[in-house]
Protein backbone atom coordinates (compact mmCIF):
# COMPACT_ATOMS: atom_id res chain seq x y z
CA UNK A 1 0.00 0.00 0.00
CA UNK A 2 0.97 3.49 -0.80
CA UNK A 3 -0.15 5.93 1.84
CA UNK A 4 0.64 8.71 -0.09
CA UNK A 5 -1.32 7.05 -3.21
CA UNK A 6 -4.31 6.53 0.03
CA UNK A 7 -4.50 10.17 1.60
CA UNK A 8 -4.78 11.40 -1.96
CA UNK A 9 -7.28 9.21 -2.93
CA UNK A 10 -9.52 9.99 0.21
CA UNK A 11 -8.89 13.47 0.31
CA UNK A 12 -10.71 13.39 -3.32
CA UNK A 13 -13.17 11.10 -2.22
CA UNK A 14 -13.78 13.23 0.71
CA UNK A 15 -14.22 16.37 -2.07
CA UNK A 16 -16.46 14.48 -3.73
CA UNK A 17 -18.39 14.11 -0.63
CA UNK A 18 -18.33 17.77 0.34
CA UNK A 19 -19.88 18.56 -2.82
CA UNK A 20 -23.55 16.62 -1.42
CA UNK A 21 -22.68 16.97 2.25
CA UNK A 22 -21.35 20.30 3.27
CA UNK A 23 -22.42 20.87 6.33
CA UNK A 24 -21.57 17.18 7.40
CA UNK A 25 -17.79 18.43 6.15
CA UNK A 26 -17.31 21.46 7.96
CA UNK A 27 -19.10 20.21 11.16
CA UNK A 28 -16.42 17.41 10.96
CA UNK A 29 -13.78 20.04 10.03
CA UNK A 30 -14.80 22.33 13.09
CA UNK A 31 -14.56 19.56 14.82
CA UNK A 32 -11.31 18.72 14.20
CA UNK A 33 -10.41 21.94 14.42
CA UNK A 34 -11.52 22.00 18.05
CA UNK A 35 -10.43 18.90 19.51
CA UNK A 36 -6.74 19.15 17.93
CA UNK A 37 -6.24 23.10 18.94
CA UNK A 38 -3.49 23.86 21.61
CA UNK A 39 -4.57 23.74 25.15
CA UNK A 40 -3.42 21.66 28.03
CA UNK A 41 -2.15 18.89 26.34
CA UNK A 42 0.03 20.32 22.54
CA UNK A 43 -1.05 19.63 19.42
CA UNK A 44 1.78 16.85 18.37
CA UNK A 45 0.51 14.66 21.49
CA UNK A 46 -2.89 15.02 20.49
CA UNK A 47 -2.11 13.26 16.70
CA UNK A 48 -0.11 10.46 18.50
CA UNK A 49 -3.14 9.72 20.64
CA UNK A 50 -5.36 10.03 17.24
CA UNK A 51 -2.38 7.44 15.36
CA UNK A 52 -2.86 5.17 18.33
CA UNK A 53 -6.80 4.93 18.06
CA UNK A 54 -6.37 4.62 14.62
CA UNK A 55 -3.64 2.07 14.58
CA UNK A 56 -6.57 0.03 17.60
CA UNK A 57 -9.30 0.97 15.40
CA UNK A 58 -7.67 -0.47 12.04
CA UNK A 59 -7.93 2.28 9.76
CA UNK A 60 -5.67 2.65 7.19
CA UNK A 61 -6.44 6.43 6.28
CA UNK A 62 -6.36 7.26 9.82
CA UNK A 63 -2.70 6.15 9.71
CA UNK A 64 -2.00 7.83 6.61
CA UNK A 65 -3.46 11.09 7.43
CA UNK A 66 -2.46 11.31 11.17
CA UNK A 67 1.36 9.58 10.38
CA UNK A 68 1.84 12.95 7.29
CA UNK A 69 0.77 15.11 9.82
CA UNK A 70 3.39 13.93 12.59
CA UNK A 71 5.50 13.51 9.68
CA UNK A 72 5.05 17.29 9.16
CA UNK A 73 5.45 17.79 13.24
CA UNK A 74 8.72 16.39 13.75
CA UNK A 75 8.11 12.92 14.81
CA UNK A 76 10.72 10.66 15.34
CA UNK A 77 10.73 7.38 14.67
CA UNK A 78 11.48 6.39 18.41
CA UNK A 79 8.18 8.46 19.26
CA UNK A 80 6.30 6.65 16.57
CA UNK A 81 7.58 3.22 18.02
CA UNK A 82 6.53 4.28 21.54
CA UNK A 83 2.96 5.15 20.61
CA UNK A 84 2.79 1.64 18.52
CA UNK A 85 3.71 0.33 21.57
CA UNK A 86 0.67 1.65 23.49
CA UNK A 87 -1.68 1.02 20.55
CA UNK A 88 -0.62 -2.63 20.22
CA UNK A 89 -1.48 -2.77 23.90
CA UNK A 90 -4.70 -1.71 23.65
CA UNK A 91 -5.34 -3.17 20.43
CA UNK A 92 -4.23 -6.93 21.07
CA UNK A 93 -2.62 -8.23 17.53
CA UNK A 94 -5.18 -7.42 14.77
CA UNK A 95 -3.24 -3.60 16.29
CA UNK A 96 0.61 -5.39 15.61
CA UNK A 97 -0.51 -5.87 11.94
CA UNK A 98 -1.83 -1.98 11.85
CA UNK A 99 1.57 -0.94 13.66
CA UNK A 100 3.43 -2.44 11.20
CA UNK A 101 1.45 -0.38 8.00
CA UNK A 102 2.11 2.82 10.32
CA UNK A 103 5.85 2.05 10.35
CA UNK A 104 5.47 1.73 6.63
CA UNK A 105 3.42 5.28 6.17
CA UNK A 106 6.36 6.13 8.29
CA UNK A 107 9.03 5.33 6.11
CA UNK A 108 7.11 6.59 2.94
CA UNK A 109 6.45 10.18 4.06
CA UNK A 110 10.10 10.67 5.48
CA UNK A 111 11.61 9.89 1.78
């Protein structure tokens, strides 16, 4: 898999679906906007604990979207191991096999 072939893709998918659903787009943009803002705990620790749901919830764009954006923040890949760590633990194994496709969105957005 290409994550930066799959953040593409769903980010024109997700266009498409703005187009018949704006106001379900911008609620979930506003959102975002609220729940990732600076506050008590920073921004960067906020999208590890969103990689780590997504890596227990199994979702592949969630990775991809949430791994560029770390990516983007300076995360390291000892950071990225540490939060796999806690999202394998919550996650059981089906979570190991998601780690591993986060390590590879990793790799592909640092080259």
């Amino acid at each position: 898999m290409k994550y930066k072939d799959l953040t593409h893709d769903i980010s024109g998918s997700l266009k498409l679906l703005s187009q018949d659903s704006s106001d379900l787009m911008k609620s979930f943009n506003q959102l975002s906007q609220v729940a990732m803002r600076d506050g008590v705990i920073d921004p960067k620790t906020k999208e590890l604990i969103a990689l780590a749901i997504g890596v227990s919830a199994r979702c592949d764009g969630c990775i991809g979207f949430h791994v560029r954006t770390l990516v983007k923040m300076g995360m390291t890949l000892q950071e990225l191991k540490e939060v796999l760590g806690v999202a394998v633990y919550m996650g059981g194994g089906p979570s190991l096999m998601y780690a591993a496709n986060a390590l590879e969105a990793f790799q592909e957005f640092t080259t």
